[in-house]
Protein backbone atom coordinates (compact mmCIF):
# COMPACT_ATOMS: atom_id res chain seq x y z
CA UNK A 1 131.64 72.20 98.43
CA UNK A 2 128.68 74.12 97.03
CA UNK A 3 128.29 77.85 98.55
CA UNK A 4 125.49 80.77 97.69
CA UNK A 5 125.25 84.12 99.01
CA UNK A 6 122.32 86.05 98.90
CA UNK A 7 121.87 90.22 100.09
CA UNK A 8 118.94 91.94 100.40
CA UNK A 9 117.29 95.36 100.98
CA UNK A 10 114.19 96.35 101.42
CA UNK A 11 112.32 99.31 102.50
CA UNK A 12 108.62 98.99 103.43
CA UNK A 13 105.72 101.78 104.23
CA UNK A 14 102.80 101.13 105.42
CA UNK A 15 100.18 103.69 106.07
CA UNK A 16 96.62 102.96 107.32
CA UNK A 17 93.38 104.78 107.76
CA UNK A 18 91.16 103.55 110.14
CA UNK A 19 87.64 105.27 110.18
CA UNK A 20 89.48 108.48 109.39
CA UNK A 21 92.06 108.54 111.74
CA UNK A 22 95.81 108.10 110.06
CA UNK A 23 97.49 105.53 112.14
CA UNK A 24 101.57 106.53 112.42
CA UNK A 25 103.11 105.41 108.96
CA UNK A 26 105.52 102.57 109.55
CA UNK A 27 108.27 102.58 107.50
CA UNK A 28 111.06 99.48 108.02
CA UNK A 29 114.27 99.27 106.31
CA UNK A 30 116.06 95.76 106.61
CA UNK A 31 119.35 94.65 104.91
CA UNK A 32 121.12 91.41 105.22
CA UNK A 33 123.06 88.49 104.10
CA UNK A 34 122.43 84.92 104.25
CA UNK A 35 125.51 82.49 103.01
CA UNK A 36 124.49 78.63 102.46
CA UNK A 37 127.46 75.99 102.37
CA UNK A 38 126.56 72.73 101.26
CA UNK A 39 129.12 69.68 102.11
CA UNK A 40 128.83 66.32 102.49
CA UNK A 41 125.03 66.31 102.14
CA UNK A 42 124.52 69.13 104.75
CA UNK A 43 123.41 72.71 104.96
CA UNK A 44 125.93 75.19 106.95
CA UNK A 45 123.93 78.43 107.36
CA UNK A 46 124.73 82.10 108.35
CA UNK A 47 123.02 85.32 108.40
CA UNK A 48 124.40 88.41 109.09
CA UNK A 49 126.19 91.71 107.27
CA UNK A 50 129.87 90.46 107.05
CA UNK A 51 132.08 89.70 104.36
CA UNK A 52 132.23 86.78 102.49
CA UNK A 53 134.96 85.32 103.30
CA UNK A 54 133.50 85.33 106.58
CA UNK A 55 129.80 84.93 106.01
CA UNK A 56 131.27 81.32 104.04
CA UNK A 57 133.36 80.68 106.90
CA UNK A 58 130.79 80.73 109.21
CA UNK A 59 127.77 79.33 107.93
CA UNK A 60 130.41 76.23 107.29
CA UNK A 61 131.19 76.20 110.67
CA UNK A 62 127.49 75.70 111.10
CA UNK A 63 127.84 72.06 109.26
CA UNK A 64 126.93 69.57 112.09
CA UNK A 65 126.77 66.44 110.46
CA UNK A 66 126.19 64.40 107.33
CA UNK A 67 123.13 64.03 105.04
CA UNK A 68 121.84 63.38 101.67
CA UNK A 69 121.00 67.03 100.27
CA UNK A 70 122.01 67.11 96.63
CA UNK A 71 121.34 70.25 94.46
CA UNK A 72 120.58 70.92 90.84
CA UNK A 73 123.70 73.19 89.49
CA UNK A 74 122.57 75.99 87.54
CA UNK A 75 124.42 79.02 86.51
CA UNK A 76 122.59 82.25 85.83
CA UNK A 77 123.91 86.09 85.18
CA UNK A 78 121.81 88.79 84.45
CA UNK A 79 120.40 92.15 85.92
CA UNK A 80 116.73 93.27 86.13
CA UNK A 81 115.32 96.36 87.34
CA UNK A 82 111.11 96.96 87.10
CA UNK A 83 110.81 100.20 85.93
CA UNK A 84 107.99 102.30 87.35
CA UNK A 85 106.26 104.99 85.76
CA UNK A 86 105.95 106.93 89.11
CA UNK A 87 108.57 105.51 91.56
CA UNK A 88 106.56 105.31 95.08
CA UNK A 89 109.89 106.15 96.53
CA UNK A 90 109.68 109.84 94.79
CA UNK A 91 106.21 110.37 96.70
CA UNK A 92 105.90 112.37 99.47
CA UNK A 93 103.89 110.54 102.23
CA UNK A 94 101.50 113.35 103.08
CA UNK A 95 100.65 112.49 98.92
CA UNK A 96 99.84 109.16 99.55
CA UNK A 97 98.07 109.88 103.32
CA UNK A 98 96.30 112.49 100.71
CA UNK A 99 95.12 109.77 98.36
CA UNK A 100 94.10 107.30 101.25
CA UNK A 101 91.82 110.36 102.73
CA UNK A 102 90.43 110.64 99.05
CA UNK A 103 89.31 106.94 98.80
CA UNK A 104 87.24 107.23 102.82
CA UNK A 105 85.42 110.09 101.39
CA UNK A 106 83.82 108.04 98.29
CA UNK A 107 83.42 105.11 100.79
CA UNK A 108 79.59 105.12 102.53
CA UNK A 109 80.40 101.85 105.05
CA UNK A 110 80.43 103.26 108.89
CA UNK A 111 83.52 101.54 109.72
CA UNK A 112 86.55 101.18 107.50
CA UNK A 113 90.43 100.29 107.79
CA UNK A 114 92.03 101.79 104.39
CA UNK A 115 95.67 100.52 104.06
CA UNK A 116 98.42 101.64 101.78
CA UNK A 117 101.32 99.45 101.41
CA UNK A 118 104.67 99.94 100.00
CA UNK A 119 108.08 97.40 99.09
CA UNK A 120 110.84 98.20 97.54
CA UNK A 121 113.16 95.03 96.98
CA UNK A 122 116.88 95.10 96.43
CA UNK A 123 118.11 91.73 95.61
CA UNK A 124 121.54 90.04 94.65
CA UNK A 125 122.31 86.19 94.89
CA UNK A 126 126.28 85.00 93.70
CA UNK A 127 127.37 81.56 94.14
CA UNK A 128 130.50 79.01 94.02
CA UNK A 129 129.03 77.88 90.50
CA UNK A 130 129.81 81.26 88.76
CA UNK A 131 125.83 82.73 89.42
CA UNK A 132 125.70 86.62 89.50
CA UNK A 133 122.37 88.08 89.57
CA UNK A 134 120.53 91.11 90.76
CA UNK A 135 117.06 92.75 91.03
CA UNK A 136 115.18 95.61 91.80
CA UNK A 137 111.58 95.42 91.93
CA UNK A 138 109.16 97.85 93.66
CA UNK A 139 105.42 96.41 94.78
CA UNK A 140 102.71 99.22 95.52
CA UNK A 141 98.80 97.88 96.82
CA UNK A 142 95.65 99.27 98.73
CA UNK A 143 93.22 97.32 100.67
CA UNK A 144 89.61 97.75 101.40
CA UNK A 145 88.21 96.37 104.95
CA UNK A 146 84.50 98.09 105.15
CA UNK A 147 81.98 96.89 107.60
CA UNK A 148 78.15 98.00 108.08
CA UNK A 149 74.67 96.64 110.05
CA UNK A 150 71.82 96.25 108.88
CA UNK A 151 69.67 92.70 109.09
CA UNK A 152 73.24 91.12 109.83
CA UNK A 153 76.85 92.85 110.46
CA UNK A 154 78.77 92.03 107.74
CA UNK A 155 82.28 92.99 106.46
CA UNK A 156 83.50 93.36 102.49
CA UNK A 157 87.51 93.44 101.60
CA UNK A 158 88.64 94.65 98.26
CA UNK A 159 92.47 95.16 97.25
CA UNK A 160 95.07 96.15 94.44
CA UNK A 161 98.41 95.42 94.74
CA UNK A 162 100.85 94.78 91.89
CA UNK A 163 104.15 95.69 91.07
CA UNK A 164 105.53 98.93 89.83
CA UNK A 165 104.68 102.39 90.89
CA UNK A 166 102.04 104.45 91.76
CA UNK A 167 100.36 104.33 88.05
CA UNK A 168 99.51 100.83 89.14
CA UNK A 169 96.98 102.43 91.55
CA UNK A 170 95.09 104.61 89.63
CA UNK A 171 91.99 102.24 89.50
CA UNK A 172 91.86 102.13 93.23
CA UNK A 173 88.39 104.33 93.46
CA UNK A 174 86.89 101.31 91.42
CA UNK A 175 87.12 99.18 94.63
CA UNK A 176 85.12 102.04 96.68
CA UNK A 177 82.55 101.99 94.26
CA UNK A 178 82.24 98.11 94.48
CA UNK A 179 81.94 97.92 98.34
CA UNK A 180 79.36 100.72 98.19
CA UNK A 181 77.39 98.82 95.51
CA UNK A 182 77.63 95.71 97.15
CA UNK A 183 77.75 96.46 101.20
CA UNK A 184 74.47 97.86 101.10
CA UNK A 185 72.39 94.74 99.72
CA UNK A 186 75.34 92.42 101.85
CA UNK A 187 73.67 92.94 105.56
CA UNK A 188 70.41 92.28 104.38
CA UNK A 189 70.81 89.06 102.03
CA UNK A 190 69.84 85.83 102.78
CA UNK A 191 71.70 82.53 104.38
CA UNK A 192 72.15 80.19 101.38
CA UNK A 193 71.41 77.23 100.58
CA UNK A 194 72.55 73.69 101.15
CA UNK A 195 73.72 70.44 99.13
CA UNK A 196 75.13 69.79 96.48
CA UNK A 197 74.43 71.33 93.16
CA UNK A 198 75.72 74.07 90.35
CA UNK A 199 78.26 75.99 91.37
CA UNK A 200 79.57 79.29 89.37
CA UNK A 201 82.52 80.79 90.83
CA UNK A 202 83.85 84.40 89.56
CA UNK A 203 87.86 84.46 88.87
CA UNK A 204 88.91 85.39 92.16
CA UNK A 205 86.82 82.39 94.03
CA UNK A 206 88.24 79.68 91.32
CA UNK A 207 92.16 81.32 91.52
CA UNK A 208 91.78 81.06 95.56
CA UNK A 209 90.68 76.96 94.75
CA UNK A 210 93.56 76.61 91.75
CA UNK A 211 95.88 77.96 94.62
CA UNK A 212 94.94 76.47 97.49
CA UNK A 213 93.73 72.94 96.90
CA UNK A 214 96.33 72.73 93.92
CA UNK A 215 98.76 74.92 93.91
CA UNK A 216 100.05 73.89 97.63
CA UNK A 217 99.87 69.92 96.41
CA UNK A 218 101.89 70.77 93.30
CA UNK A 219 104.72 72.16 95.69
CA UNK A 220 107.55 69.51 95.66
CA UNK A 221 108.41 69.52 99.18
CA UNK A 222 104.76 68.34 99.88
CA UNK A 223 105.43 65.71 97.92
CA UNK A 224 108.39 64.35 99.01
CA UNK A 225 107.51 64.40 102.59
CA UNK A 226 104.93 62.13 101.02
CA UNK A 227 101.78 64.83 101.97
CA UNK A 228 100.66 65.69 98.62
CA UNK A 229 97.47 64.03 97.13
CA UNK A 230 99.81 64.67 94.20
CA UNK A 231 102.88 62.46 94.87
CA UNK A 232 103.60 60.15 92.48
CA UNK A 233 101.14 60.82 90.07
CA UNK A 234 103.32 62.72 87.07
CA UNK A 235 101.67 61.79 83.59
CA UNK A 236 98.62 61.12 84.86
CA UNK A 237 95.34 62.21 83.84
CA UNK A 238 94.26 64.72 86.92
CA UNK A 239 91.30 67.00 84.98
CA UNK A 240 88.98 67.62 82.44
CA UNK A 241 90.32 68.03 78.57
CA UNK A 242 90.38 71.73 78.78
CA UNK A 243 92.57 71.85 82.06
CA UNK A 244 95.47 73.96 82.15
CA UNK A 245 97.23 75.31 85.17
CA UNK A 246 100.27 77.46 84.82
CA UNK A 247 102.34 79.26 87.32
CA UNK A 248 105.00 81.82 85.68
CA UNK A 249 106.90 84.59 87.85
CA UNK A 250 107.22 86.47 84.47
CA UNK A 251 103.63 87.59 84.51
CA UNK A 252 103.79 91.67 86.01
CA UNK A 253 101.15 90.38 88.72
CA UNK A 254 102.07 90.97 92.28
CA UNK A 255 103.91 87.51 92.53
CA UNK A 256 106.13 88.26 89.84
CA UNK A 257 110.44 88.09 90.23
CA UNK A 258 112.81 88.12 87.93
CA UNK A 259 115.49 85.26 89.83
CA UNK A 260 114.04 83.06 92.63
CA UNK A 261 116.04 83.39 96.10
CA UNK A 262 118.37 80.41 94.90
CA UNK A 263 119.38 82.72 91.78
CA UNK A 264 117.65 80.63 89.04
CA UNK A 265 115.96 82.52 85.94
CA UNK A 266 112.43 82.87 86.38
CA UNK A 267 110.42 80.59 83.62
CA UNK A 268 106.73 79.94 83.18
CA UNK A 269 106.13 76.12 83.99
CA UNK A 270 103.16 73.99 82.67
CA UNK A 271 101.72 72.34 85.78
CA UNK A 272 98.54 70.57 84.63
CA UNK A 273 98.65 70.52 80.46
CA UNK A 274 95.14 69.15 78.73
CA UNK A 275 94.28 68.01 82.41
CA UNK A 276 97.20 65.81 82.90
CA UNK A 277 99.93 66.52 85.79
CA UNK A 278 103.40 67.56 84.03
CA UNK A 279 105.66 69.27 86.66
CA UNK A 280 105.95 70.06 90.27
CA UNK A 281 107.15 73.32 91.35
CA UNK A 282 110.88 72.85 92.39
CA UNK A 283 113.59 73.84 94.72
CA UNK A 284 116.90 73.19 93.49
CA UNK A 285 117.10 70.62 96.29
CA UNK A 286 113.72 68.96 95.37
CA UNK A 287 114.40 69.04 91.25
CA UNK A 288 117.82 67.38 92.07
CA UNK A 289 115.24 64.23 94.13
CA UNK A 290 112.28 64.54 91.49
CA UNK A 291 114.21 65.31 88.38
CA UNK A 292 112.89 68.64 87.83
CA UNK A 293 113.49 72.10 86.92
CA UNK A 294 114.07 74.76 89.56
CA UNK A 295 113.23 78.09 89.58
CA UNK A 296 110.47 78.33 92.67
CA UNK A 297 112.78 78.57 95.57
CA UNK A 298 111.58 81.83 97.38
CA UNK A 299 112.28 83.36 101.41
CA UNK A 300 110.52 85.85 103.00
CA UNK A 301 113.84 87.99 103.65
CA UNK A 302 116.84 86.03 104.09
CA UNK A 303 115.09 83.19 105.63
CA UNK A 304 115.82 79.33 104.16
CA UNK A 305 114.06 79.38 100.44
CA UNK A 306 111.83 77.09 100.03
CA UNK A 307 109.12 75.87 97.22
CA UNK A 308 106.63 78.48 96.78
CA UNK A 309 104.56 79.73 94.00
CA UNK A 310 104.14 82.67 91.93
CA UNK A 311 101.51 83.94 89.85
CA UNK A 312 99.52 80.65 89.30
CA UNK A 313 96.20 80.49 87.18
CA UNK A 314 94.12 78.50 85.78
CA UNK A 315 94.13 79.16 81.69
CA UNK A 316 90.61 80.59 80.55
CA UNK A 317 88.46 78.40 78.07
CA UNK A 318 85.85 79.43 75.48
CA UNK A 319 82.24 80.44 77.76
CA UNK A 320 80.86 83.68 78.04
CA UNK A 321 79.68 84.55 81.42
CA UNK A 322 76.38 84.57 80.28
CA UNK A 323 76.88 81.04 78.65
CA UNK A 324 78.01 80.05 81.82
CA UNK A 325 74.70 81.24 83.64
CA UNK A 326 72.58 79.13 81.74
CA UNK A 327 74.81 76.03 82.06
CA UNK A 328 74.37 77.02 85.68
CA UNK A 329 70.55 76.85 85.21
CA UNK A 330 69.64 76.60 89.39
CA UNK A 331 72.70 76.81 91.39
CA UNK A 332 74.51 79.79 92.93
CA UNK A 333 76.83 82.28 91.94
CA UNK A 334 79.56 82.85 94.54
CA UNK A 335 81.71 85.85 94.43
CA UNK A 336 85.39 86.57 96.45
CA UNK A 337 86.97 85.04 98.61
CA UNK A 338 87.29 85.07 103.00
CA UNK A 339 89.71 82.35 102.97
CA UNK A 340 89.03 78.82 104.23
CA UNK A 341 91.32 75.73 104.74
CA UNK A 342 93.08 73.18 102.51
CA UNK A 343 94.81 69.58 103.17
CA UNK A 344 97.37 69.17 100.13
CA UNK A 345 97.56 65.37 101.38
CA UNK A 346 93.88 64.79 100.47
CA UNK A 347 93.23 67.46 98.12
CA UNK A 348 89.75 68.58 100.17
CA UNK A 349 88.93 71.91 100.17
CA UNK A 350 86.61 74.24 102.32
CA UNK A 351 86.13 77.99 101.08
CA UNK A 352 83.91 80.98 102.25
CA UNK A 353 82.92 83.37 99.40
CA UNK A 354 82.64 86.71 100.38
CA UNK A 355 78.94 87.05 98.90
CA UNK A 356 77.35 85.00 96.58
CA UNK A 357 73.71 84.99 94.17
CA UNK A 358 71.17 81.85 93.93
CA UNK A 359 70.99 81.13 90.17
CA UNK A 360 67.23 80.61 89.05
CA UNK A 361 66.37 79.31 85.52
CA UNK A 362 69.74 80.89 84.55
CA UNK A 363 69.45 84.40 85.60
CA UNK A 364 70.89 85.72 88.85
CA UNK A 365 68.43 86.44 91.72
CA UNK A 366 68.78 87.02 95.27
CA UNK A 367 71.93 87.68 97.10
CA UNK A 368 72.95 85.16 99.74
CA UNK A 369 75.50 85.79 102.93
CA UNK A 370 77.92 83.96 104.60
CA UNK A 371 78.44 80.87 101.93
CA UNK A 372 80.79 78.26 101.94
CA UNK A 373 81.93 75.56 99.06
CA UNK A 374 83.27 72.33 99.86
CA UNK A 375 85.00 69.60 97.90
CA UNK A 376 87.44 67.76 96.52
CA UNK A 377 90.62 68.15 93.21
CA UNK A 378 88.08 65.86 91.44
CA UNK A 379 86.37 69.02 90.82
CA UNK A 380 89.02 69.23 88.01
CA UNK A 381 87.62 66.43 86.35
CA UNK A 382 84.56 68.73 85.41
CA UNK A 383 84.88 72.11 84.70
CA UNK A 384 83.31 74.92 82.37
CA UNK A 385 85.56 77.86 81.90
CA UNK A 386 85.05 81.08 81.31
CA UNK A 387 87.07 83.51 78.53
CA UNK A 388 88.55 86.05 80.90
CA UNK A 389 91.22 85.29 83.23
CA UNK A 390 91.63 87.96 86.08
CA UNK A 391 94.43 87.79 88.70
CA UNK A 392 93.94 88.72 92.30
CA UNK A 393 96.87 89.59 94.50
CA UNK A 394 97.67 88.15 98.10
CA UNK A 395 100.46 87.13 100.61
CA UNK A 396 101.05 83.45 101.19
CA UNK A 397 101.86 81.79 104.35
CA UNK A 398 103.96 78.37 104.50
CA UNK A 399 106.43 77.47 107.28
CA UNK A 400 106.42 80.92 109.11
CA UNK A 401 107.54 82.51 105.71
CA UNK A 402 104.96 85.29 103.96
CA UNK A 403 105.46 85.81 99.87
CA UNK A 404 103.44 87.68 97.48
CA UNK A 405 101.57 85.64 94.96
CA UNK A 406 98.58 86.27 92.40
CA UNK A 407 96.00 83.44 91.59
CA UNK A 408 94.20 83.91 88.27
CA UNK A 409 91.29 82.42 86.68
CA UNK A 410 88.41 82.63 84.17
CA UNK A 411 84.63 82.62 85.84
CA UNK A 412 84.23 78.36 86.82
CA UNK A 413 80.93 76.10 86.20
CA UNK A 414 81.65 72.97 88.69
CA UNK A 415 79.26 70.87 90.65
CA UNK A 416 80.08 70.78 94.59
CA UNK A 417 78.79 71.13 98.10
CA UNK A 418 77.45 74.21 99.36
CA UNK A 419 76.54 75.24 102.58
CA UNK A 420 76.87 78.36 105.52
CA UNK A 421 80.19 79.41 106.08
């Protein structure tokens, strides 16, 4: 018999200004325990703040059968606690509701929704195998939702969220003077264009692709329930030469931990090396199947853990931006991202860029609206790369569970279809 027990705190604020007005500050505190039991191929599971004695008891009361669920035994000890230079805990609200107030009045847009958001995460996992680990690690962010009219009514979202303390937020007036730069010229730009052809995407554009139509099909669980256009394919040759697709929980980006929610050491992991496929990201359920290593079991609080990522990027290459342009030569130049869809089964892909410029004769011109990119992984196969890799922040969404994560990437030359959004 195979037991874990995990506990968590965690206090969250969350204070929002919406065109002016301060909304109520919500501030949540939640503490629990979850205790797994594993016998005879099943999962027995309990949540709840008892002892553990009883927590074990209980969630093996909860076996209900037989199955085939084998785990990868690792044993891990060790304590970690993210130090922050100003602890957002030590802040008085009406500071913070100060700063928020601070960023509307350097922000020109008519309509706004300025959100500060606060975590503080207490975490300790123990288990049958002789695992004892803890963590403390605070996350601090503030996001940007402007809108303004003009030719067309058109929103622009900016945010900064990493881990640590308040220090981490410093640079937060640099996303005001973006949306005021770029809002403006936004309502009035043009619809794009259509085909396929050149496509330049800036680092936060190419990390949203690396995450979405990769990062999800490199998640182990996809491919054993056989719904990953990557199942199966281990060793093979996925990308271009000068492919290279990392995800490490080590990286002080906002999808950084210390131990996953199974208790296993965090560790950088080599996904894609010189464009061929090297690793899954594991469970220690799905590294026990695939012959793995675990280490990217994560809940959203004391929920089931299950394979997410971290802070995944794609590693930079040798370009200069303005390299890059003239590669481009006629094409666009699409900037942010509004989300879009993914199937991790067939790899395609279907973005919307939150603005984007055509590319004439290698030099940037007009500004187009409301752009889409469409495609396939194959766009792996051909890629330029730029030399800066830049991460941007975000909370992912897979089975009802919400994590932080950070994509990163360099600015990306590829060839793919482009169209309205």
């Amino acid at each position: 018999m195979f037991y874990d027990i995990r506990e968590l705190e965690i206090e969250s604020l969350v204070i929002t200004l919406e065109n002016g007005a301060i909304e109520k500050p919500k501030k949540v505190f939640f503490s629990s325990k979850c205790f797994r039991v594993l016998e005879n191929g099943f999962w027995g599971i309990f949540e709840g703040n008892v002892s553990d004695p009883k927590g074990i008891e209980e969630a093996k009361r909860n076996i209900i059968g037989k199955g085939d669920v084998e785990i990868e035994k690792v044993v891990a000890k060790g304590r970690h606690e993210l130090k922050a230079k100003i602890p957002p805990q030590d802040v008085d609200v009406e500071e913070k509701i100060a700063f928020l107030k601070d960023l509307k009045k350097r922000l020109n847009a008519r309509n706004s929704k300025i959100s500060y958001i606060e975590s503080l995460r207490k975490f300790s996992y123990r288990d049958s195998e002789g695992s004892d680990v803890s963590y403390f690690v605070p996350r601090v962010g503030i996001s940007v939702l402007a809108v303004e009219k003009g030719n067309t009514l058109q929103f622009l979202s900016k945010r900064l969220m990493k881990p640590g303390g308040m220090e981490k937020l410093e640079n937060a007036h640099e996303l005001i003077d973006e949306i005021n730069e770029v809002l403006p010229k936004l309502v009035n730009a043009k619809a794009p264009p259509s085909g396929d052809m050149n496509v330049l995407m800036d680092p936060q554009l190419a990390g949203v692709f690396i995450h979405e139509a990769f990062g999800h099909a490199a998640e182990a669980d996809h491919v054993l329930q056989g719904s990953s256009v990557l199942s199966g394919r281990i060793g093979e040759k996925i990308a271009g030469d000068n492919v290279t697709i990392i995800d490490d929980p080590t990286i002080e980006e906002f999808g950084f931990f210390p131990f996953d929610d199974e208790g296993v050491m965090a560790r950088r992991k080599i996904l894609v090396e010189n464009g061929v496929l090297k690793s899954y990201l594991h469970s220690r359920e799905t590294a026990k199947k695939l012959g793995g290593v675990p280490g990217n079991a994560r809940a959203e609080g004391v929920a089931f853990p299950i394979v997410r990522m971290s802070n995944t990027f794609l590693s930079p290459g040798t370009y200069e931006f303005e390299e890059l342009l003239e590669l481009c030569k006629d094409g666009v130049f699409l900037v942010g991202s509004r989300g879009g869809e993914t199937n991790p089964a067939t790899g395609y892909f279907h973005f919307s860029a939150q603005y984007g410029y055509v590319v004439r004769n290698g030099e940037i011109a007009e500004m187009i609206r409301d752009v889409g990119i469409m495609g396939t992984l194959d766009l792996l196969k051909d890629l330029k790369l730029g030399k800066s890799l830049r991460f941007d922040p975000g909370f992912c969404g897979k089975a009802s569970q919400t994590v932080p994560v950070a994509d990163g990437a360099p600015e990306v030359l590829c060839k793919a279809k482009v169209g309205g959004a």
